[in-house]
Protein backbone atom coordinates (compact mmCIF):
# COMPACT_ATOMS: atom_id res chain seq x y z
CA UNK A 1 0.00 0.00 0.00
CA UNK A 2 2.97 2.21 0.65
CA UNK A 3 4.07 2.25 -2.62
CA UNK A 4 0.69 2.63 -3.84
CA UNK A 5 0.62 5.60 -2.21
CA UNK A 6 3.48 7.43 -2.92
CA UNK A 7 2.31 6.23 -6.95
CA UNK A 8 -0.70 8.06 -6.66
CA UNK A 9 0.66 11.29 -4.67
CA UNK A 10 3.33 11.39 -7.57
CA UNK A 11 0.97 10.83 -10.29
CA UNK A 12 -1.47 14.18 -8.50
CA UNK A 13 1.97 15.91 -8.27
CA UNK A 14 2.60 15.46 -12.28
CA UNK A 15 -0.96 15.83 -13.18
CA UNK A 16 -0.46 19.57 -11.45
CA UNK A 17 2.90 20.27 -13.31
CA UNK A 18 1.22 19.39 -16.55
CA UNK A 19 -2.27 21.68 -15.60
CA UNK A 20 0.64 24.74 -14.49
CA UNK A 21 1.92 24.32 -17.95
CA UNK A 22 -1.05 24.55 -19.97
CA UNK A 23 -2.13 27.65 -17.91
CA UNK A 24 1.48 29.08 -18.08
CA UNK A 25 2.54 28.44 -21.34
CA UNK A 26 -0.15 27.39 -23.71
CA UNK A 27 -3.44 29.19 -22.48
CA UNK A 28 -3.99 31.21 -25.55
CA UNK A 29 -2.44 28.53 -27.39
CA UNK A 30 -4.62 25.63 -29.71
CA UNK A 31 -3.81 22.98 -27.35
CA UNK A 32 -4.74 25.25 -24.21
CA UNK A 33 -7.97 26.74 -25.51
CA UNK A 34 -9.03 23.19 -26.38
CA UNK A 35 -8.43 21.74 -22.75
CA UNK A 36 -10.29 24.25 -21.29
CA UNK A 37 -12.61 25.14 -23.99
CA UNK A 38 -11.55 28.52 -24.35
CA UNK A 39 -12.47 30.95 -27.47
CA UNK A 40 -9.21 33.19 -28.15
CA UNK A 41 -10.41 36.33 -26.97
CA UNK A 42 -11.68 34.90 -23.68
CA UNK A 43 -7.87 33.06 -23.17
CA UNK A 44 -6.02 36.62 -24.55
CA UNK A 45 -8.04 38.65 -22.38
CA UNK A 46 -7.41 36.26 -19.59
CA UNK A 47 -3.81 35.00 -19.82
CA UNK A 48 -2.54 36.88 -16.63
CA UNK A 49 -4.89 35.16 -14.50
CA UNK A 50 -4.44 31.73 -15.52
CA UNK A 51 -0.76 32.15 -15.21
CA UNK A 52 -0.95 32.75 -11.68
CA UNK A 53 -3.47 30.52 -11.84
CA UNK A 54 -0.71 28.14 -12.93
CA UNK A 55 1.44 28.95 -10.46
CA UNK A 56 -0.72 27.93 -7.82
CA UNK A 57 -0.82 24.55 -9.44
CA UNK A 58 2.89 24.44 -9.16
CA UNK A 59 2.79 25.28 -5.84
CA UNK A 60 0.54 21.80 -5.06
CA UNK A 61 2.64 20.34 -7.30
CA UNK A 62 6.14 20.74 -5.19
CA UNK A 63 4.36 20.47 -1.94
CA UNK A 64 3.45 16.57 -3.12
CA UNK A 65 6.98 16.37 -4.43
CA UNK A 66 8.01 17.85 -1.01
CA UNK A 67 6.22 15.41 0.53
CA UNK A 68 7.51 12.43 -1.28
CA UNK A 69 10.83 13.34 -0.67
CA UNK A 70 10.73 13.44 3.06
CA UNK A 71 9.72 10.38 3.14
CA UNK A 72 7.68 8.82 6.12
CA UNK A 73 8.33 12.29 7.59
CA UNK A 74 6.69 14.15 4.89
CA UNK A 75 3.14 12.21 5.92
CA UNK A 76 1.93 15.26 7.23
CA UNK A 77 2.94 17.49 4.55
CA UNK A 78 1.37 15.30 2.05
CA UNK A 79 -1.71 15.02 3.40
CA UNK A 80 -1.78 18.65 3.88
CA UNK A 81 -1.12 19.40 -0.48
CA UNK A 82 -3.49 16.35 -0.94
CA UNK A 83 -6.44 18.26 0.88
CA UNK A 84 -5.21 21.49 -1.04
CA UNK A 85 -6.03 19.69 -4.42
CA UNK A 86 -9.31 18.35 -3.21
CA UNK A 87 -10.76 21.65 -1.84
CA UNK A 88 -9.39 23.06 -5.26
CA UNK A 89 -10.83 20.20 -7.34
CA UNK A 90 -14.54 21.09 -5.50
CA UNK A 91 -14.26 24.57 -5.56
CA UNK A 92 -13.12 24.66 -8.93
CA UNK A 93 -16.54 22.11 -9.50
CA UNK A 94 -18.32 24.76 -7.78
CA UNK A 95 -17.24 27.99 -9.71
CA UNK A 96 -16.04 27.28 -12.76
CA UNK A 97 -16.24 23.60 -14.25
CA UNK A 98 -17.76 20.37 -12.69
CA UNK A 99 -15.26 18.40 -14.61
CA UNK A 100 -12.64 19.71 -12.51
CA UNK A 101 -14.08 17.59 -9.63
CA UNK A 102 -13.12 14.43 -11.64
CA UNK A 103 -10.15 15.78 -12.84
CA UNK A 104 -8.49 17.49 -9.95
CA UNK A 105 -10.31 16.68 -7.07
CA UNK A 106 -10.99 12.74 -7.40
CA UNK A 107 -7.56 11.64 -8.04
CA UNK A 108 -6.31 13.87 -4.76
CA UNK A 109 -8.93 11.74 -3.62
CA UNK A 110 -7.74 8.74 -4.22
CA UNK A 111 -3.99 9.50 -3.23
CA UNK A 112 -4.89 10.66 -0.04
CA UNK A 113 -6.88 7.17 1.25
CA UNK A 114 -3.99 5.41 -0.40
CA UNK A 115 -1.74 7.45 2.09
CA UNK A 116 -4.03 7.35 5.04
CA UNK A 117 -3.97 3.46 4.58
CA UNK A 118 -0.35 3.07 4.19
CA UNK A 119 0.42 5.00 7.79
């Protein structure tokens, strides 16, 4: 279950690199209008935000990463950045997309009962 766990933080951690990149770098771009079904003057008008937008997502990103790295001593840590995504995941359900919910918020989910079984 341990290593189950430490899977499923990583994959979270990579899935939140990947969403900081496509707000950072390729918002206004084909491939970032299309994930997030975006006309181009919405994502021009709009690119600011979702940058540090983005950089939010980073920020759960190394906090997982963080918490990988330390180990059995990052347990708290992770479980901390693994509620972060969650609330995200259902707020971002809330006020934006439900999709996000699946996306976001169910694997953070699914990482953090692997990691609450594995202690």
């Amino acid at each position: 279950m341990v290593l189950f766990s430490m899977v499923a933080t990583a994959l979270v951690a990579l899935l939140h690199v990947y969403i900081m990149y496509i707000e950072m770098f390729l918002w206004d771009k084909p491939q970032g209008m299309r994930a997030f079904g975006l006309k181009p003057d919405f994502a021009k008008a709009t690119q600011v935000m979702a940058a540090n937008q983005g950089l939010y997502n980073g920020f759960l990103a190394a906090g997982l990463l963080w918490g990988l790295w330390l180990g059995a001593e990052g347990f708290q840590v992770t479980v901390f950045f693994l509620l972060c995504v969650i609330v995200a995941g259902v707020y971002g359900a809330i006020s934006a997309n439900k999709k996000i919910l699946f996306v976001q918020g169910v694997p953070g989910l699914i990482a953090l009962i692997a990691v609450l079984l594995a202690a």
